[in-house]
Protein backbone atom coordinates (compact mmCIF):
# COMPACT_ATOMS: atom_id res chain seq x y z
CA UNK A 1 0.00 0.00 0.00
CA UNK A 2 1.43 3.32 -1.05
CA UNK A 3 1.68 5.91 1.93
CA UNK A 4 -0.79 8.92 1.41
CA UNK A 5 -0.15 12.24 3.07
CA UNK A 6 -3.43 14.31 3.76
CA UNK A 7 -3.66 17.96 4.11
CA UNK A 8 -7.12 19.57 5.48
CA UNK A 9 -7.43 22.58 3.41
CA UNK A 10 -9.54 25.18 5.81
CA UNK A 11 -11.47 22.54 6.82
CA UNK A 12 -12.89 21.68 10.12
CA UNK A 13 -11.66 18.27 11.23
CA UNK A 14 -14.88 17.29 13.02
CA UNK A 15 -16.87 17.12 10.29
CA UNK A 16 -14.21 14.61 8.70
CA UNK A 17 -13.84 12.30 11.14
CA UNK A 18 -16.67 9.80 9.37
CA UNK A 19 -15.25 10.34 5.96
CA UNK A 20 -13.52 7.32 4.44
CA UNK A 21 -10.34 7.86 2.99
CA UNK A 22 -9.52 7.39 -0.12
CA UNK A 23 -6.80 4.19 -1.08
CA UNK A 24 -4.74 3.49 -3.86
CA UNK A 25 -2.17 0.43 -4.21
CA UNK A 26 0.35 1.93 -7.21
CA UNK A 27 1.49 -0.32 -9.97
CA UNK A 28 4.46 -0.10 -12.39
CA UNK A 29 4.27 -1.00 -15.77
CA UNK A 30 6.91 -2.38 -18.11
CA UNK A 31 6.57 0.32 -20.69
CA UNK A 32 9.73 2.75 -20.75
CA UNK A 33 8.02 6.14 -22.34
CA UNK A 34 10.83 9.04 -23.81
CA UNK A 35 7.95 11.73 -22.91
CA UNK A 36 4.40 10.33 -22.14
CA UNK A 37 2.42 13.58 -23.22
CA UNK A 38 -0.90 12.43 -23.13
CA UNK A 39 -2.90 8.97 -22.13
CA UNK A 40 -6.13 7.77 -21.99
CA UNK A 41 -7.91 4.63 -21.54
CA UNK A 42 -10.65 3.27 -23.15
CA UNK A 43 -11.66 -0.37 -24.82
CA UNK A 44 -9.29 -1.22 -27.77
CA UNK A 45 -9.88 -4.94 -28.76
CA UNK A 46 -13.97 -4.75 -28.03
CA UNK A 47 -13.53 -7.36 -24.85
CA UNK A 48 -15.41 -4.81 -22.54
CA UNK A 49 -12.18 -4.00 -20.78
CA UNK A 50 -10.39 -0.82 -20.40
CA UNK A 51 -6.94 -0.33 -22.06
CA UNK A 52 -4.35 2.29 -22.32
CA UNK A 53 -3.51 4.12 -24.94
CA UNK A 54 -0.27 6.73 -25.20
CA UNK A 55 1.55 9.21 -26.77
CA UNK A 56 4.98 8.86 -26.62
CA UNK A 57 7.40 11.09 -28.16
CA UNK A 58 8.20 9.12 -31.34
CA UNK A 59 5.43 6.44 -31.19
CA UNK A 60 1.50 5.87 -30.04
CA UNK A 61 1.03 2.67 -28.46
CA UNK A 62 -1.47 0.99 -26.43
CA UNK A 63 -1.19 -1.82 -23.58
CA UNK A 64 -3.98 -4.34 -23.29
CA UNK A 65 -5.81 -5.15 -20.52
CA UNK A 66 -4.99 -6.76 -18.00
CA UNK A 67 -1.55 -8.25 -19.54
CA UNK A 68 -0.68 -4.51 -20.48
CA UNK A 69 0.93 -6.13 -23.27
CA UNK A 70 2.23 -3.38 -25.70
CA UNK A 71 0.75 -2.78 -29.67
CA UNK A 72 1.64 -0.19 -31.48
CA UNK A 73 -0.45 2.23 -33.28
CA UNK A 74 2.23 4.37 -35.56
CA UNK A 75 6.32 4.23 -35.52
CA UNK A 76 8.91 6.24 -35.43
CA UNK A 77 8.96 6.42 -39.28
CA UNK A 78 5.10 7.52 -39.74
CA UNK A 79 5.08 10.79 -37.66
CA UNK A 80 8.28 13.61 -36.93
CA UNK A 81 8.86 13.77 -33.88
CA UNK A 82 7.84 14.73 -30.89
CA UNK A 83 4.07 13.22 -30.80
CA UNK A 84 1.94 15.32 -28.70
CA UNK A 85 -1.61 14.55 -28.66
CA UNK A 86 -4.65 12.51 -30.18
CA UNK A 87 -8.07 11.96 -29.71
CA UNK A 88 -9.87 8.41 -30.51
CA UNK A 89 -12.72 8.04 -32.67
CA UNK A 90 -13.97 5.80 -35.05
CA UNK A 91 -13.24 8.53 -38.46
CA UNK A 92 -14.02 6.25 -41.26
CA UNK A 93 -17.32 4.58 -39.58
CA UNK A 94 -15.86 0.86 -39.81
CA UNK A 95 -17.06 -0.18 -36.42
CA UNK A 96 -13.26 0.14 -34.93
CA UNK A 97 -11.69 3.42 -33.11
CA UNK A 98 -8.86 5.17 -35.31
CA UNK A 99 -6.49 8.04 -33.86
CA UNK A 100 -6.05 11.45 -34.64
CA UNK A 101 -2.55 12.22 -34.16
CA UNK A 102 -0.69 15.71 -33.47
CA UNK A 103 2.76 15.76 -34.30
CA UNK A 104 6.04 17.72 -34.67
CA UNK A 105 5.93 19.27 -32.04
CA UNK A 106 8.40 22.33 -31.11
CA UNK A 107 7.52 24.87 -28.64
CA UNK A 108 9.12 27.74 -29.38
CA UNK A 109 8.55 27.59 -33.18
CA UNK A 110 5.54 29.45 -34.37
CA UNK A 111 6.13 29.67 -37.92
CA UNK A 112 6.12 26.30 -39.26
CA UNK A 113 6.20 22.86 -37.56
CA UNK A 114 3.22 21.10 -36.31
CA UNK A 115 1.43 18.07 -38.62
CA UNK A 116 -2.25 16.47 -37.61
CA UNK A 117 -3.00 12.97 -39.28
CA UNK A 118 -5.38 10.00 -38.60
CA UNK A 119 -3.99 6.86 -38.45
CA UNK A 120 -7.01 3.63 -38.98
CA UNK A 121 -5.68 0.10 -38.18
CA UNK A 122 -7.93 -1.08 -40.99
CA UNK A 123 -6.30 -3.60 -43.86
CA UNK A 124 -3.03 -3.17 -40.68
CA UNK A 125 -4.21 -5.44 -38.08
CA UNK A 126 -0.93 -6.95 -37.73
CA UNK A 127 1.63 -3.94 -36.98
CA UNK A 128 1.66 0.01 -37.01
CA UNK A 129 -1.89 1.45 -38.25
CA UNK A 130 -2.39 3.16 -41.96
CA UNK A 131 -1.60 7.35 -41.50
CA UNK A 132 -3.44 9.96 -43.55
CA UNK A 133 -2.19 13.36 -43.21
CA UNK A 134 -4.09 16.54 -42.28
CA UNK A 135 -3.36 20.46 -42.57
CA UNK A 136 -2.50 21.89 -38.93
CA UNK A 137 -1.00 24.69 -37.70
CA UNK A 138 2.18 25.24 -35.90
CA UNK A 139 2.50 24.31 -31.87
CA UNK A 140 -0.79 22.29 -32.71
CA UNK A 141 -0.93 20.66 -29.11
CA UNK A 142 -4.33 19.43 -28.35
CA UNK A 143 -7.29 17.77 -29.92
CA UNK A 144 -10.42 16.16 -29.10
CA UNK A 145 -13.71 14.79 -30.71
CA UNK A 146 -16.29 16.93 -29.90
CA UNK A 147 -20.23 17.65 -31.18
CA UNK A 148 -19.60 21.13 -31.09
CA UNK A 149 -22.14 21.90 -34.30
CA UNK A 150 -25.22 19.66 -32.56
CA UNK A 151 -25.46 17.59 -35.80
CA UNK A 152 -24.78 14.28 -34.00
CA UNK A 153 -21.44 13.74 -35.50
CA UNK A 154 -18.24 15.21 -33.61
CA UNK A 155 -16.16 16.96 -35.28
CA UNK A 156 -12.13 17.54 -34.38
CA UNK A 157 -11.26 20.57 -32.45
CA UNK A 158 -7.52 22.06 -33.16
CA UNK A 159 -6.16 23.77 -30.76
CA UNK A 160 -2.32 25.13 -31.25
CA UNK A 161 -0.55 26.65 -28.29
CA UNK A 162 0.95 29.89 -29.53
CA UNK A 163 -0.66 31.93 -32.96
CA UNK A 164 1.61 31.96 -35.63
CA UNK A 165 4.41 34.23 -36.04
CA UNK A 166 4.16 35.24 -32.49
CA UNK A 167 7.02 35.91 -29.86
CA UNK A 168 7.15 36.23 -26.32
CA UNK A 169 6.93 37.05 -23.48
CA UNK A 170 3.07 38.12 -24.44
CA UNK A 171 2.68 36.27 -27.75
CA UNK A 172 0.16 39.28 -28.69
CA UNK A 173 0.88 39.62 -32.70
CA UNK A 174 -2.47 36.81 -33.48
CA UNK A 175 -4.09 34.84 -31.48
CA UNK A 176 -4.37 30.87 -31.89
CA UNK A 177 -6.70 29.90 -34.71
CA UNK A 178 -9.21 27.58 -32.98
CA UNK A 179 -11.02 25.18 -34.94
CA UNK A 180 -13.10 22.10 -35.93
CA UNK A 181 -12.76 19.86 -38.64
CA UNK A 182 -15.43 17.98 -40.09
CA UNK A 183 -15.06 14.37 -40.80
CA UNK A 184 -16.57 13.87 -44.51
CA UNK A 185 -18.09 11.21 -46.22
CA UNK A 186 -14.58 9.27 -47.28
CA UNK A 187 -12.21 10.90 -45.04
CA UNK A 188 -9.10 9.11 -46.93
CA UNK A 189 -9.49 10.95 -50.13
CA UNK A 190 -12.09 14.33 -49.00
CA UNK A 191 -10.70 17.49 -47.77
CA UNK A 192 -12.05 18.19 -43.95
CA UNK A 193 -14.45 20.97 -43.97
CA UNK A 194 -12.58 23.83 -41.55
CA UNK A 195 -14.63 26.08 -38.80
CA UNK A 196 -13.02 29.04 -37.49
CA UNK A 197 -14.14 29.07 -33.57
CA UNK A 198 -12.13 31.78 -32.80
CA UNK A 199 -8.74 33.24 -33.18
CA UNK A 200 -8.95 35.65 -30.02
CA UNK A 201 -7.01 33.84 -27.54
CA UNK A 202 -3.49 33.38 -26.71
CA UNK A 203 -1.40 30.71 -25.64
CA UNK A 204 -4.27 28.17 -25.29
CA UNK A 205 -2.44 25.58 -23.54
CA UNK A 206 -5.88 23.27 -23.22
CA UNK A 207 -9.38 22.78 -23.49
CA UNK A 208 -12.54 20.92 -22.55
CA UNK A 209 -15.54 20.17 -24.38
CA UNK A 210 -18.67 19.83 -22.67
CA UNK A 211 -21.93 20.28 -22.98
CA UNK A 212 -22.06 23.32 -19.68
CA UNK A 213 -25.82 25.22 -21.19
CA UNK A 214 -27.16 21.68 -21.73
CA UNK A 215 -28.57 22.50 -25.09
CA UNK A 216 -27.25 19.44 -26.44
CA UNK A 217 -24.00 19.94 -28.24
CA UNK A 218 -20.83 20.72 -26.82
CA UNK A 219 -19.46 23.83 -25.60
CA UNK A 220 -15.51 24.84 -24.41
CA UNK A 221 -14.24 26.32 -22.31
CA UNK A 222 -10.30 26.87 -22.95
CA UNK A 223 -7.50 27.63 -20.64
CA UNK A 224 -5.26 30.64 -21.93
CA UNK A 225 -3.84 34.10 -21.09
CA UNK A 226 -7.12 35.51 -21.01
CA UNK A 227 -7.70 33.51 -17.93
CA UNK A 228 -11.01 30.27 -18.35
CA UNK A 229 -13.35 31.33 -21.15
CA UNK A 230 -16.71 30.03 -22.35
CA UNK A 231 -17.29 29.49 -26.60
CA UNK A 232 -20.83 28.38 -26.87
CA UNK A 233 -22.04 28.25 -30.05
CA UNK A 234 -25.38 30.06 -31.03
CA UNK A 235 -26.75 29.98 -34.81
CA UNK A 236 -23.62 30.18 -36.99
CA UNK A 237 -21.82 32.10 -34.75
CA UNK A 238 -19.68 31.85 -31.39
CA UNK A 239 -20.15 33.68 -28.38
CA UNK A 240 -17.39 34.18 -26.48
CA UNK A 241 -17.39 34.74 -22.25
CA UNK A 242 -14.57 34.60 -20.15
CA UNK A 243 -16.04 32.81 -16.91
CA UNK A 244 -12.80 32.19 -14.89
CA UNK A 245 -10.12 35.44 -14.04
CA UNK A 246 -6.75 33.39 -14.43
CA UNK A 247 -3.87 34.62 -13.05
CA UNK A 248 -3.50 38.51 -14.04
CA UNK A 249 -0.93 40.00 -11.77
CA UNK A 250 1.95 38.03 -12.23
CA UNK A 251 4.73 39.53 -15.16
CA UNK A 252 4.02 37.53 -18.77
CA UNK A 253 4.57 34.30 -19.45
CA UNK A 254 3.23 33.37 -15.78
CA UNK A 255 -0.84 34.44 -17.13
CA UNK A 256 -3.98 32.94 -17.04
CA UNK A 257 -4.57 29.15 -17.49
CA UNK A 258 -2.77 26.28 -18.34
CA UNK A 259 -5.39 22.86 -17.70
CA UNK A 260 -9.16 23.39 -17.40
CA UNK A 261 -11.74 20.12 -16.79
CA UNK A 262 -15.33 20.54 -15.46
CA UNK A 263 -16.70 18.56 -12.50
CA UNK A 264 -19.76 17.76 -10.09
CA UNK A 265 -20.93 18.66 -7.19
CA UNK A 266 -22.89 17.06 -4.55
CA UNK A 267 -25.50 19.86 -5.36
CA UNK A 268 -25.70 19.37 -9.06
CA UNK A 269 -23.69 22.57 -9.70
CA UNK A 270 -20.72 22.80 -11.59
CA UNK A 271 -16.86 23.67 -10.29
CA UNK A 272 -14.06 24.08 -13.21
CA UNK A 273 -10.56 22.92 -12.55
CA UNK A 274 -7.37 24.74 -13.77
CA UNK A 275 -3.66 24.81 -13.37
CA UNK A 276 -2.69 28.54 -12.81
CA UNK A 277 -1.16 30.50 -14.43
CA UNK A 278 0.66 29.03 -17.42
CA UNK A 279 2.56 25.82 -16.81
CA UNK A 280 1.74 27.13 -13.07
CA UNK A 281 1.81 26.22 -9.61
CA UNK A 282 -1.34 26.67 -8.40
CA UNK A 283 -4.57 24.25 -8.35
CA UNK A 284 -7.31 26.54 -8.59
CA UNK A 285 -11.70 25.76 -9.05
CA UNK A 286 -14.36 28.40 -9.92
CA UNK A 287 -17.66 27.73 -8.33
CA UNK A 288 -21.06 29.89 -9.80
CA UNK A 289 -22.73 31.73 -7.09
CA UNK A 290 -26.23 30.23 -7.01
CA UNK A 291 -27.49 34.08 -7.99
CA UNK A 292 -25.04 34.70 -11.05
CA UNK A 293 -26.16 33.69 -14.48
CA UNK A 294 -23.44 30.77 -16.32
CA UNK A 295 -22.49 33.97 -18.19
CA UNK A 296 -20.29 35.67 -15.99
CA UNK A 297 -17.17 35.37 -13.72
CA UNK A 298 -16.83 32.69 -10.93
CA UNK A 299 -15.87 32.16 -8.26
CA UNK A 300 -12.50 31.54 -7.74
CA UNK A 301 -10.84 29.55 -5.18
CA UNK A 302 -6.89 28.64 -5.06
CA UNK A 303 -6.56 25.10 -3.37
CA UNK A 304 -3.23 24.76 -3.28
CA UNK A 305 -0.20 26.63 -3.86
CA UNK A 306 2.48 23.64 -2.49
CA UNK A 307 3.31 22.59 -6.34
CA UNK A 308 5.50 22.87 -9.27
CA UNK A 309 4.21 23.21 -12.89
CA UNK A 310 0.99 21.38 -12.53
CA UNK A 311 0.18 19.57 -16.08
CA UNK A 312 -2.89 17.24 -15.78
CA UNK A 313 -6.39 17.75 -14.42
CA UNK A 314 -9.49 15.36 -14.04
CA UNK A 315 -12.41 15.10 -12.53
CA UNK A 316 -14.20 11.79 -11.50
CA UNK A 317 -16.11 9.84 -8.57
CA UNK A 318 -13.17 7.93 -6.84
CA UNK A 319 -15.01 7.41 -3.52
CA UNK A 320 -18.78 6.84 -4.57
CA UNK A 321 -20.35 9.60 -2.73
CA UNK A 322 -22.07 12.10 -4.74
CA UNK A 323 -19.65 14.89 -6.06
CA UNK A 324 -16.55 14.22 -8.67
CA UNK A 325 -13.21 14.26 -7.01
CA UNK A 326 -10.59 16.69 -8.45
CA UNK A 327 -7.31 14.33 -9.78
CA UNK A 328 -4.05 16.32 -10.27
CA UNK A 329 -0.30 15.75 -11.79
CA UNK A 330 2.09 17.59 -10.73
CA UNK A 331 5.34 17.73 -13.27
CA UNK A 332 8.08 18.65 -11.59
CA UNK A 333 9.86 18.82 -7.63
CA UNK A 334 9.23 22.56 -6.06
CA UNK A 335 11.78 20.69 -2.90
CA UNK A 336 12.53 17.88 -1.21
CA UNK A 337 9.34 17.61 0.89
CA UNK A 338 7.31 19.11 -1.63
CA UNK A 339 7.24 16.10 -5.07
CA UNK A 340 5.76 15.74 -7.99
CA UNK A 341 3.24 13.04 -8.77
CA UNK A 342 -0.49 12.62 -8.04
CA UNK A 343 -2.69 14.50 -5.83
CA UNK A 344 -6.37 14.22 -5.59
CA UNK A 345 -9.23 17.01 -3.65
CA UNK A 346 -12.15 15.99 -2.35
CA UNK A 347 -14.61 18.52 -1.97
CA UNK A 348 -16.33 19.35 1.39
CA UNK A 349 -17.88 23.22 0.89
CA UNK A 350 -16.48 23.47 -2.99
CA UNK A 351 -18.59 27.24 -2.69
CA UNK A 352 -16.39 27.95 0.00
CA UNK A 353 -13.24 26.67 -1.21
CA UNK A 354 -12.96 23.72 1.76
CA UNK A 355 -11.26 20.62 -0.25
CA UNK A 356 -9.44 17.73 1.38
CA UNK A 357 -5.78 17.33 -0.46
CA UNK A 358 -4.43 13.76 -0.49
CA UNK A 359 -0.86 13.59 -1.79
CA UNK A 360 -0.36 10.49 -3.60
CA UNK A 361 3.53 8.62 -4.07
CA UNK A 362 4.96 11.58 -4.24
CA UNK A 363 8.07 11.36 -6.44
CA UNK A 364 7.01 8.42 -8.32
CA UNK A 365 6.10 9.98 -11.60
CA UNK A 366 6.77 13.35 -13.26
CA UNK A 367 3.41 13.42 -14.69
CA UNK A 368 2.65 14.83 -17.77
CA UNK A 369 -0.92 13.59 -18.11
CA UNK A 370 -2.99 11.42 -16.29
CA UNK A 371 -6.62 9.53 -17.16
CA UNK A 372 -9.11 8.25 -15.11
CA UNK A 373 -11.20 4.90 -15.78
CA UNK A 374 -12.51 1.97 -14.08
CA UNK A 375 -9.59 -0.59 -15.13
CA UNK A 376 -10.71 -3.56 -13.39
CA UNK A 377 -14.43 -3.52 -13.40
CA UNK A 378 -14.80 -3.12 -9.48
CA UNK A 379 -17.03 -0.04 -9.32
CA UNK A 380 -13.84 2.15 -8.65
CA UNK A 381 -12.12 4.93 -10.68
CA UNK A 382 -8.47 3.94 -10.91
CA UNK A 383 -5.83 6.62 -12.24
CA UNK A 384 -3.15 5.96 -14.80
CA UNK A 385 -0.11 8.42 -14.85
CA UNK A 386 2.94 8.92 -17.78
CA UNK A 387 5.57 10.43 -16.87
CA UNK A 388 8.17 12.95 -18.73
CA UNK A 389 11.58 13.17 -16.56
CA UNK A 390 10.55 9.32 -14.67
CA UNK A 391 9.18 8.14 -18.74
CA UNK A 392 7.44 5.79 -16.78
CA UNK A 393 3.63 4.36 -16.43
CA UNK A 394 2.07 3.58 -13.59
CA UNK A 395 -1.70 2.47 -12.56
CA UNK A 396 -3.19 3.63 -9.13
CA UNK A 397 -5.71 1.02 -8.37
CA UNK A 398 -8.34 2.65 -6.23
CA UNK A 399 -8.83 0.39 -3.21
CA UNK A 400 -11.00 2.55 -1.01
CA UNK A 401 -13.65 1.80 1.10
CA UNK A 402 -16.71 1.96 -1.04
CA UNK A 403 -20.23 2.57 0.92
CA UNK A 404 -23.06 -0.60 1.10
């Protein structure tokens, strides 16, 4: 059992003393990563198990449940390095998910760089998958799937880090060109229909699609220098509301948002999670005031400031009571009592910014992105963790004490 440190974060202990702790037993896979940048598990081989898919710097693989024997998705030779992102979905309707893949990646290069292709595994069930190439933009670093026109068919959202031809410290000359692409009828041989969602923000370093108005497609909200802003999309146009301050004071780079995810309350409202500012080193959630319309700022609420360049944020049940837990990686050592690795908050008064911290093997991975899923079909949300300095994988199985 792996030793978990708790914090009470202005808390009173009394009304803690019935809560069951949370419990994870850590496990190390075989799999030796050169930079995990992004992982996610879902069911690969259609066995009604969840697997675990990665990018790794010069190959996307996936490990099979429960063996977590390795296949690989594309090579070294298909994509330049470094890989960066993807986002599963089945794109040429054949019953079996395929990978869109984001590619040379180079940070500080705004003016060219940066490929997107799908890879299908299709007529390649053997060895590495078949890869079609797509236009991108340079420092393309995430993509998702998302239903963001309400037509029932999800369309990929682009979103590069820096706008072209931009410098720092601010990055101000254009903002990043955010957009969907739409998957057409023969997506081998068909250009992908291109919608401009915006090009106002700057340094986007994430985003989450969900459906926050409930009018059944999905909205964003993205993480950036402007702080946590809503795009909801109303007739053929985008509306655009900034719903979370970021960090504002600090000199630029150190600005806004870096990671945003939305979770649950107990209540049925809605807290977003972010890493502040920029690559920061600070967990923060916005709550909505019950008398504030979803149109307007939050509230915001730093949990913890005890961290160094924060890079992965989830939110899921890992207890079974009725709020989502907030699930953290933390990148890099700020000290010797203070390592990186996995932390999780559990809310108590999420309006009043009262979480419980648990610090999870600290040290044992560098984590550049984590996922959430139940792995072993027990009711619990386990965590899996890649790391970038440890290039390692490991699973967190969730062993606590689930209520009758």
């Amino acid at each position: 059992m792996i030793r978990i440190a708790i914090l009470l974060l202005a808390v009173n202990c009394a009304a803690l003393a019935a809560a069951d702790e949370l419990r994870f037993v850590e496990q190390e896979l075989p799999t030796k990563l050169g930079v995990g940048y992004a992982v996610r598990v879902l069911d690969m081989n259609g066995d009604e198990k969840l697997d675990i898919a990665i990018v790794d710097s010069k190959r996307v693989l996936w490990l099979e449940n429960p063996t977590w024997k390795e296949h690989l998705i594309t090579g070294d030779q298909q994509t330049k390095s470094d890989n960066v992102c993807f986002a599963p979905h089945d794109i040429d309707g054949d019953g079996l998910v395929d990978f869109a893949i984001g590619a040379d990646w180079q940070f500080g290069n705004t003016r060219s760089g940066g490929t997107l292709q799908w890879a299908t595994r299709s007529g390649a069930e053997q060895g590495a998958w078949k890869v079609f190439p797509l236009p991108a933009d340079p420092t393309l670093h995430r993509i998702n799937f998302a239903d963001v026109m309400g037509d029932e068919r999800p369309e990929l959202i682009l979103a590069p880090l820096k706008g072209r031809n931009t410098d720092g410290p601010k990055y101000a000359a254009n903002g990043i060109r955010l957009v969907a692409l739409s998957i057409p009828q023969d997506p081998t041989n068909e250009p992908w229909p291109e919608t401009l969602i915006t090009d106002q923000l700057h340094v986007a370093h994430n985003f989450c699609a969900t459906d926050i108005n409930g009018d059944g497609r999905d909205d964003l909200l993205v993480a950036s220098f402007e702080g946590v802003t809503l795009l909801e999309r109303e007739g053929d146009a985008w509306k655009s509301t900034k719903i979370g301050a970021g960090e504002q004071e600090r000199p630029y780079p150190e600005r806004g948002a870096s990671e945003v995810k939305r979770g649950k309350l107990a209540d049925g409202g809605d807290y977003i999670a972010t890493i502040e500012p920029w690559h920061g080193d600070r967990v923060v959630v916005y709550t909505k005031p019950k008398d504030v319309p979803l149109r307007s700022l939050w509230k915001r609420h730093v949990l913890d400031a005890e961290l160094k360049w924060g890079h992965a944020v989830w939110c899921a049940n890992m207890d079974d009571d009725a709020d989502e837990e907030l699930v953290i990686g933390v990148r890099d050592d700020a000290g010797d009592n203070t390592r990186r690795g996995l932390r999780i908050y559990d809310p108590i008064s999420a309006e009043h910014g009262e979480w419980r911290r648990y610090v999870v093997d600290p040290g044992g991975v560098a984590i550049e992105d984590l996922t959430v899923g139940d792995l072993d079909g027990d009711g619990r949300n386990d965590v899996v963790a890649v790391g970038r300095q440890t290039q390692n994988v490991r699973i967190y199985w969730n062993k606590t004490q689930l209520d009758q």
